[in-house]
PDB file of N, CA and C in Angstrom:
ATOM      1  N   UNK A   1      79.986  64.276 137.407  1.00  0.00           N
ATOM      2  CA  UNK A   1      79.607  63.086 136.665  1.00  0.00           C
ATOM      3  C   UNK A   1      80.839  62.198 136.503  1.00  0.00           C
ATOM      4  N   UNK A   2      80.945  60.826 136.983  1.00  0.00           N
ATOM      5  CA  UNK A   2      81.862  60.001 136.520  1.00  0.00           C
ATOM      6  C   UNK A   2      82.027  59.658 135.287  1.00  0.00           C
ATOM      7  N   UNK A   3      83.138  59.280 135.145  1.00  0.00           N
ATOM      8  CA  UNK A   3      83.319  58.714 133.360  1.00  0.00           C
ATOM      9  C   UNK A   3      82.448  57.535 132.754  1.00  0.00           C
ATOM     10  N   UNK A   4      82.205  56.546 133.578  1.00  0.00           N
ATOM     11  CA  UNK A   4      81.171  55.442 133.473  1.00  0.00           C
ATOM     12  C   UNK A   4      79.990  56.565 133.000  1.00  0.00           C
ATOM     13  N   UNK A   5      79.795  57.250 133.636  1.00  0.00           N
ATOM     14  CA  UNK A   5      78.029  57.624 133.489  1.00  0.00           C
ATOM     15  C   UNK A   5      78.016  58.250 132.285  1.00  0.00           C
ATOM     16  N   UNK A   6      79.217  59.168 131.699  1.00  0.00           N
ATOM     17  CA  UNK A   6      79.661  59.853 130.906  1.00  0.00           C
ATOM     18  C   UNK A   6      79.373  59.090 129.581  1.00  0.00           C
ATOM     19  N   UNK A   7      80.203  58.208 129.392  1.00  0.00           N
ATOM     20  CA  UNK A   7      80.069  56.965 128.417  1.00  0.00           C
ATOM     21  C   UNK A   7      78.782  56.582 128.147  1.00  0.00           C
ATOM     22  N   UNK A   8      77.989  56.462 129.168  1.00  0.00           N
ATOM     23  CA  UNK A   8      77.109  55.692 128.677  1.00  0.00           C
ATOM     24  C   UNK A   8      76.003  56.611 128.736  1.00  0.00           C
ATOM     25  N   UNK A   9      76.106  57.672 128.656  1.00  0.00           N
ATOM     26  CA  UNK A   9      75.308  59.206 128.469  1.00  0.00           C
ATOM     27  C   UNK A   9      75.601  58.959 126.680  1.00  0.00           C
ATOM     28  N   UNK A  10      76.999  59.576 126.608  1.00  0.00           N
ATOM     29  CA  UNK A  10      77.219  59.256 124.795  1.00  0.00           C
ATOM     30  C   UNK A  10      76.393  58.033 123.999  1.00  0.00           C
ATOM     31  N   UNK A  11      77.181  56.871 124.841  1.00  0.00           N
ATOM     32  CA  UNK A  11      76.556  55.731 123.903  1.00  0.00           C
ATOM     33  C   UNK A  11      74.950  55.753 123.598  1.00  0.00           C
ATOM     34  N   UNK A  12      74.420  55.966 124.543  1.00  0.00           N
ATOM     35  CA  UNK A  12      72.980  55.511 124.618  1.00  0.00           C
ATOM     36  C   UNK A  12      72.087  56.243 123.886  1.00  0.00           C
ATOM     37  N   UNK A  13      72.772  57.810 124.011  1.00  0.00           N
ATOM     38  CA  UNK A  13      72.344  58.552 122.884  1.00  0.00           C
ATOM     39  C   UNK A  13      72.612  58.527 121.021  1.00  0.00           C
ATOM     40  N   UNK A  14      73.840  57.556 121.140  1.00  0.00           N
ATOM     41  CA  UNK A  14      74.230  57.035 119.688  1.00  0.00           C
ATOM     42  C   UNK A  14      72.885  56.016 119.118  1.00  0.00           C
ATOM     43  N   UNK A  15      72.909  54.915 119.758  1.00  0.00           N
ATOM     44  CA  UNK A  15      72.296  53.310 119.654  1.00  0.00           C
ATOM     45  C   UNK A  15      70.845  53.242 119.763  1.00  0.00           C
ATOM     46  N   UNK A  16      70.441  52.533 119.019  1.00  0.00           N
ATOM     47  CA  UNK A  16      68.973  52.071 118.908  1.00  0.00           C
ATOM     48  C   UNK A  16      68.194  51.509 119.668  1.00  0.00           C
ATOM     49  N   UNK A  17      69.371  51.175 120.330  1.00  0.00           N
ATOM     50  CA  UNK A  17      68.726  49.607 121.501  1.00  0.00           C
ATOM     51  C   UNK A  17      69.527  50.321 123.001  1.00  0.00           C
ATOM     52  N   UNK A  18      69.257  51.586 123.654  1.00  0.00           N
ATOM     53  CA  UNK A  18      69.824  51.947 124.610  1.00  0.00           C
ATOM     54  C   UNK A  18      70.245  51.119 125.942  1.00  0.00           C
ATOM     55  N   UNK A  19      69.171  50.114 125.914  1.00  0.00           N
ATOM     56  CA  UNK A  19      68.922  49.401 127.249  1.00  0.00           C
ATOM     57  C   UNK A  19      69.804  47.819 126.875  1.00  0.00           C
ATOM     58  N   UNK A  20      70.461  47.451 125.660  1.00  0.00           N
ATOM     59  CA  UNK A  20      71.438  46.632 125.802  1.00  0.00           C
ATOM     60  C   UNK A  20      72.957  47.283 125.659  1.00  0.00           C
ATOM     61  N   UNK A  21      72.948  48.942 126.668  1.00  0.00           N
ATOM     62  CA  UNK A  21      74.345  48.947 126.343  1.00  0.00           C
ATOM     63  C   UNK A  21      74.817  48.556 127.549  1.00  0.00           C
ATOM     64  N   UNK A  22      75.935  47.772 128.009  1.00  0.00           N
ATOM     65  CA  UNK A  22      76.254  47.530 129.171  1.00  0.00           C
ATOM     66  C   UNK A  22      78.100  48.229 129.147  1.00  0.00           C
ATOM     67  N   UNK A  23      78.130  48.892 130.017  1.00  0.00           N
ATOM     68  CA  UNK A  23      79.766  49.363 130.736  1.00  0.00           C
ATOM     69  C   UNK A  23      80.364  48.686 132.182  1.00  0.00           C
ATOM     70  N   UNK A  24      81.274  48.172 131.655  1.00  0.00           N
ATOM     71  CA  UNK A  24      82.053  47.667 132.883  1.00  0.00           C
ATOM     72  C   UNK A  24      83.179  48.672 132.762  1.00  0.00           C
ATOM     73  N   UNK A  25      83.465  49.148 134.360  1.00  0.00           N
ATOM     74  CA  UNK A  25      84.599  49.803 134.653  1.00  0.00           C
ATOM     75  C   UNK A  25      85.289  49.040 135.560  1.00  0.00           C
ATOM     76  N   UNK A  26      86.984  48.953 134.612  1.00  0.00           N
ATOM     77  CA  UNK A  26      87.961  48.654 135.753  1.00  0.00           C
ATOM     78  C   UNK A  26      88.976  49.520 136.165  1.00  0.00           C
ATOM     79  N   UNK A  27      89.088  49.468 136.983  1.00  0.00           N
ATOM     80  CA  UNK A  27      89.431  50.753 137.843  1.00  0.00           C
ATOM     81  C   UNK A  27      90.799  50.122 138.318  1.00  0.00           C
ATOM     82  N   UNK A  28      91.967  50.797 137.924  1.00  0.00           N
ATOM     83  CA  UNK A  28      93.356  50.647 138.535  1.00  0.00           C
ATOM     84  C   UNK A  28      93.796  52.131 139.044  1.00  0.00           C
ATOM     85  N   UNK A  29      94.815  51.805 139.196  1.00  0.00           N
ATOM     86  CA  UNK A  29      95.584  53.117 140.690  1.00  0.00           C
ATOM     87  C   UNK A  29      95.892  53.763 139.556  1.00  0.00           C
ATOM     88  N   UNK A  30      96.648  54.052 138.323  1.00  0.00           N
ATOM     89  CA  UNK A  30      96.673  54.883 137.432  1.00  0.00           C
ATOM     90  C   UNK A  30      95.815  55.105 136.195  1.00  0.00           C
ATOM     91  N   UNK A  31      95.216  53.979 135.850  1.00  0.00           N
ATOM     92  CA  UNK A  31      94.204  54.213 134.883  1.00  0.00           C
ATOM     93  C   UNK A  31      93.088  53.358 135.063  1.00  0.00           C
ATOM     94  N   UNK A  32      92.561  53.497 134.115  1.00  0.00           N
ATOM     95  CA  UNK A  32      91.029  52.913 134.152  1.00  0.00           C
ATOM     96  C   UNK A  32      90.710  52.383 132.719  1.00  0.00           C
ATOM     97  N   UNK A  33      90.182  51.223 132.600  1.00  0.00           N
ATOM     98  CA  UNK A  33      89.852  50.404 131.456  1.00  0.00           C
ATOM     99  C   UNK A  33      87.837  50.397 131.646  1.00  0.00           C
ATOM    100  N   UNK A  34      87.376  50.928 130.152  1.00  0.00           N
ATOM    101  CA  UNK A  34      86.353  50.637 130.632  1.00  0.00           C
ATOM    102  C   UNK A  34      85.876  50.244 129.681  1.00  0.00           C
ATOM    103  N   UNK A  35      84.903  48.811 129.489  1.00  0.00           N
ATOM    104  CA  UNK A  35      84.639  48.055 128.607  1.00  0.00           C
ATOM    105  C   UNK A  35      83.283  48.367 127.922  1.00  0.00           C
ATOM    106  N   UNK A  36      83.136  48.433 126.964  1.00  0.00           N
ATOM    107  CA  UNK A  36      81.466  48.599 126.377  1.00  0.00           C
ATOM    108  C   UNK A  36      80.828  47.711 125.631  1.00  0.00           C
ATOM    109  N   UNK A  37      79.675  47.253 125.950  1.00  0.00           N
ATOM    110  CA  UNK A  37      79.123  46.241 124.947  1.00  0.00           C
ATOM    111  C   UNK A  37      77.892  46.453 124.559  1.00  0.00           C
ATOM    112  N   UNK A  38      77.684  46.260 123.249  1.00  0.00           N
ATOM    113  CA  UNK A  38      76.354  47.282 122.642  1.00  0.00           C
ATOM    114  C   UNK A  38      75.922  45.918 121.666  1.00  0.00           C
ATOM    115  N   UNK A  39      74.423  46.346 121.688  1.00  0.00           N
ATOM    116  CA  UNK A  39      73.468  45.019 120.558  1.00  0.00           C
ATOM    117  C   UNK A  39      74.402  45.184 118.938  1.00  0.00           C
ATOM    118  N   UNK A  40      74.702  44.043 118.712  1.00  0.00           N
ATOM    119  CA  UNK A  40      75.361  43.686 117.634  1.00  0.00           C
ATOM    120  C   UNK A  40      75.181  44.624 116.300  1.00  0.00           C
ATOM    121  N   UNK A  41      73.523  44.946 116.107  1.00  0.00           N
ATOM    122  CA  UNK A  41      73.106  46.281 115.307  1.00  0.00           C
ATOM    123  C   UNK A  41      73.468  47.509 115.649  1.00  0.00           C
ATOM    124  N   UNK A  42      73.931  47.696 116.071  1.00  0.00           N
ATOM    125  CA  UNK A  42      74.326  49.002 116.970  1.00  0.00           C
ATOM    126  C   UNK A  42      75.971  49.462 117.122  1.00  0.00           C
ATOM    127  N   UNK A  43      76.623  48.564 116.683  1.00  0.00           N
ATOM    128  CA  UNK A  43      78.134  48.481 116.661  1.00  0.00           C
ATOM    129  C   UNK A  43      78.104  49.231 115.619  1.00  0.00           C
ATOM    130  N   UNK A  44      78.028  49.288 114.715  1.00  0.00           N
ATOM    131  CA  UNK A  44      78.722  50.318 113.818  1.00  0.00           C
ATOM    132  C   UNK A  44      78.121  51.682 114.211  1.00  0.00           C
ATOM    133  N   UNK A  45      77.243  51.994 114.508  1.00  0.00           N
ATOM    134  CA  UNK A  45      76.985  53.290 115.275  1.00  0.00           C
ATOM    135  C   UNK A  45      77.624  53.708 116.327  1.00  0.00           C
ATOM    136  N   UNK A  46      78.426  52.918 117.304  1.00  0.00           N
ATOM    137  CA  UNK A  46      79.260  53.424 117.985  1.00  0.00           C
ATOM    138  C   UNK A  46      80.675  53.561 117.768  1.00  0.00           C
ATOM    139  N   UNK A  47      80.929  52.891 116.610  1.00  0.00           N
ATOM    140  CA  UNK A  47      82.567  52.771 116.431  1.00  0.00           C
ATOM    141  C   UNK A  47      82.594  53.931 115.001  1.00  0.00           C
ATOM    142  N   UNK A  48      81.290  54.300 114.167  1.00  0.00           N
ATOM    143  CA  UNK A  48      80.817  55.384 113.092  1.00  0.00           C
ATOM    144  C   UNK A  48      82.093  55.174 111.936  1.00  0.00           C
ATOM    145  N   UNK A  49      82.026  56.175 111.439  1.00  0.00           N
ATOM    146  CA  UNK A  49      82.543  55.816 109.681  1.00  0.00           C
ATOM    147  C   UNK A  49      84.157  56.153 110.190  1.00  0.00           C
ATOM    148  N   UNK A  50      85.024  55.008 109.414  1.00  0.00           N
ATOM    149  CA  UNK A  50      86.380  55.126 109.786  1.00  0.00           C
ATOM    150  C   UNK A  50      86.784  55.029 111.257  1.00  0.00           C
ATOM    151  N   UNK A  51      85.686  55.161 111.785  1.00  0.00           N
ATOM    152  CA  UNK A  51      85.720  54.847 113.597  1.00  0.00           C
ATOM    153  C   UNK A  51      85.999  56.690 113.975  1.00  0.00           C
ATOM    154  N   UNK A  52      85.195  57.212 113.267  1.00  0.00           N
ATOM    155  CA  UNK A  52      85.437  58.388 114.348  1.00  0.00           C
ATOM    156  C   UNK A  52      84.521  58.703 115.532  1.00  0.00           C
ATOM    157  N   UNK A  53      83.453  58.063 115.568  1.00  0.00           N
ATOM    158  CA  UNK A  53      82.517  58.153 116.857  1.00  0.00           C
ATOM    159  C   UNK A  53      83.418  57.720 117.865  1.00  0.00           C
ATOM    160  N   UNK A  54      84.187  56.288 117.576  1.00  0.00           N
ATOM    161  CA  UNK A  54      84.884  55.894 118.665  1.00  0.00           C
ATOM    162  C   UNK A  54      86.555  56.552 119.433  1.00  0.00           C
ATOM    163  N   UNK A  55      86.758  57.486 118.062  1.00  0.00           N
ATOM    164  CA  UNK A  55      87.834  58.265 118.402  1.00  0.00           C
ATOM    165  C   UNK A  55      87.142  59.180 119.282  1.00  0.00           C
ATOM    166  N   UNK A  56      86.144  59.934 118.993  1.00  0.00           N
ATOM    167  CA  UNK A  56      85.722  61.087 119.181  1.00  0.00           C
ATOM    168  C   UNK A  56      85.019  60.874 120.916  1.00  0.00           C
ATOM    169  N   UNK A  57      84.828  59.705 121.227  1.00  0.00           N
ATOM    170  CA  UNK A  57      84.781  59.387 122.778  1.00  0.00           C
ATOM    171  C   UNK A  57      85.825  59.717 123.286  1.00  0.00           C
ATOM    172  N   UNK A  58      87.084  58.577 122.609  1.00  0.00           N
ATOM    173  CA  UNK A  58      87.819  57.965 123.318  1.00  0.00           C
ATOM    174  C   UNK A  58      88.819  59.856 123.576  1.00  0.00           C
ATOM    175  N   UNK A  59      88.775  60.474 122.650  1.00  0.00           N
ATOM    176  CA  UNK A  59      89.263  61.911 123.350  1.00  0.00           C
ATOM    177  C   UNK A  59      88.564  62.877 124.141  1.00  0.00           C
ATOM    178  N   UNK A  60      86.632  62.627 124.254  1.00  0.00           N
ATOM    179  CA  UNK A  60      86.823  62.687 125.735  1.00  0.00           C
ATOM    180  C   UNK A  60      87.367  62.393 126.759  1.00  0.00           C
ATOM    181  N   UNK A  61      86.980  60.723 127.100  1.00  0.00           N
ATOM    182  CA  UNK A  61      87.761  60.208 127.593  1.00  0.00           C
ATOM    183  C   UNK A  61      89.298  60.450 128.273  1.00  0.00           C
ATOM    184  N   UNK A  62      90.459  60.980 127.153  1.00  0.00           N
ATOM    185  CA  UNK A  62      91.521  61.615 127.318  1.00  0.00           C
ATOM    186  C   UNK A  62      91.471  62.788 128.419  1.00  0.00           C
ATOM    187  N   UNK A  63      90.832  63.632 128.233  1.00  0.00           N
ATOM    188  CA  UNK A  63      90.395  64.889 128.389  1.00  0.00           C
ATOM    189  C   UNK A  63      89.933  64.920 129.964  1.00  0.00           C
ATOM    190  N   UNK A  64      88.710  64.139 130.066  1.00  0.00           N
ATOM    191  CA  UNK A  64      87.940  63.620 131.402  1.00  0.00           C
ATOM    192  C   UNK A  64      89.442  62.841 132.160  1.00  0.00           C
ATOM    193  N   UNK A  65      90.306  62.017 131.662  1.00  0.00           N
ATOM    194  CA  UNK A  65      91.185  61.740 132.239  1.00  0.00           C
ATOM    195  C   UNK A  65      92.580  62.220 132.687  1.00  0.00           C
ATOM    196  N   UNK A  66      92.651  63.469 132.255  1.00  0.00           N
ATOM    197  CA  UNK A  66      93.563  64.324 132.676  1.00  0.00           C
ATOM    198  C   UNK A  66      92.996  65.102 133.674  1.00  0.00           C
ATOM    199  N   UNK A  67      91.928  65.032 133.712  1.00  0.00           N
ATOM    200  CA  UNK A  67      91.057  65.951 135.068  1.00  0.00           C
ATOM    201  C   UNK A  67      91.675  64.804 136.319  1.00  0.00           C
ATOM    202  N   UNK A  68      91.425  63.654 136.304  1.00  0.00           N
ATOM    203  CA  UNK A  68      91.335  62.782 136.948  1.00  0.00           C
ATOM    204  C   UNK A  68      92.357  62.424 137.251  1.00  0.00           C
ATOM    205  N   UNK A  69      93.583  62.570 136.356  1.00  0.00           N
ATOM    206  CA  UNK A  69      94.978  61.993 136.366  1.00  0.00           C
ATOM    207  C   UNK A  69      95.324  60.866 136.514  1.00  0.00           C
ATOM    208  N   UNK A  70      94.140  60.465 135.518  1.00  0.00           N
ATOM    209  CA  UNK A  70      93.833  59.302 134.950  1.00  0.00           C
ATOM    210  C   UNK A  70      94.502  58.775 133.243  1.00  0.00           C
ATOM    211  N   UNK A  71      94.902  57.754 133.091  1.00  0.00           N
ATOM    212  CA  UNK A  71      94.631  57.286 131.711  1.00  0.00           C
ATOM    213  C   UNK A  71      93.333  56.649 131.743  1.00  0.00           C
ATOM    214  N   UNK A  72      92.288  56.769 130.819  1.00  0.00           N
ATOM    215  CA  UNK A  72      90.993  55.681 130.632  1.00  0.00           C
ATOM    216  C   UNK A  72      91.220  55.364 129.101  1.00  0.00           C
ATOM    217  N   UNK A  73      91.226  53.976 129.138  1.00  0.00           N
ATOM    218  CA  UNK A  73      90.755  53.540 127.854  1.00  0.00           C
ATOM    219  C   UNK A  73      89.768  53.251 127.913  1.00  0.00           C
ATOM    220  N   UNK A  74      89.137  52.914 126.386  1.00  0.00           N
ATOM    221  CA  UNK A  74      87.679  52.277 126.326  1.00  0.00           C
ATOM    222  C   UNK A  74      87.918  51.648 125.005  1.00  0.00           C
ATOM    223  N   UNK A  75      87.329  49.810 125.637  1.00  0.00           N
ATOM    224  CA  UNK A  75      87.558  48.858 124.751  1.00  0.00           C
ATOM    225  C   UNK A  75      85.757  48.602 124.236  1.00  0.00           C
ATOM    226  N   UNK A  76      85.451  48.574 122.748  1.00  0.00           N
ATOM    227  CA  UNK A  76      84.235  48.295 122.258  1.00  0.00           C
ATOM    228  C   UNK A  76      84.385  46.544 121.831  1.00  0.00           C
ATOM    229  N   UNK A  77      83.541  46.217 123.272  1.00  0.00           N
ATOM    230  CA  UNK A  77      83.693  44.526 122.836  1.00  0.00           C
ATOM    231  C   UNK A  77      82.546  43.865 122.119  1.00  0.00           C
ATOM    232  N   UNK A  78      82.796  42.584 120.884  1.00  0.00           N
ATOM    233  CA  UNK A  78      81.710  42.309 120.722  1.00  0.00           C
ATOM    234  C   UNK A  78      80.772  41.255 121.306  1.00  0.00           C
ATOM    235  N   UNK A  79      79.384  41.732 121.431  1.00  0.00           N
ATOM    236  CA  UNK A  79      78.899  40.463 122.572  1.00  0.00           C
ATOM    237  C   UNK A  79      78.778  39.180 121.406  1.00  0.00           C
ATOM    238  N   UNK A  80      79.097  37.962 121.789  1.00  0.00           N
ATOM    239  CA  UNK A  80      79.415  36.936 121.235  1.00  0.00           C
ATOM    240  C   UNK A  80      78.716  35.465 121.677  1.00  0.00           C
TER     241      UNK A  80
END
């Protein structure tokens, strides 16, 4: 499973509105940036109390990216 699919396995299972989560992956030679954008109601369910939902990715993430020998971040943008 790629990390994209990964992400949006988590998210979709967080959020109310599964079908407005959108992931963009950018993909560089050492790491990977991957962007998330979720229905405006739904943001605090992915970023959760004190932001530990969004920690608690983002060290998958870590984890999945040491497999990879990868850095991945993941930026929660708001759609605007």
């Amino acid at each position: 499973m790629a990390v994209k699919e990964l992400v949006e396995l988590i998210v979709k299972s967080l959020v109310d509105n599964p079908d407005k989560v959108k992931i963009t992956l950018l993909d560089g030679e050492q790491s990977s940036i991957i962007e998330l954008t979720v229905a405006p109601e739904d943001m605090g369910r992915v970023i959760g109390k004190q932001g530990r939902n969004a920690q608690a990715i983002r060290v998958i993430l870590g984890a999945a990216g040491m497999k990879l020998k990868k850095r991945v971040n993941l930026e929660i943008l708001e759609k605007g």
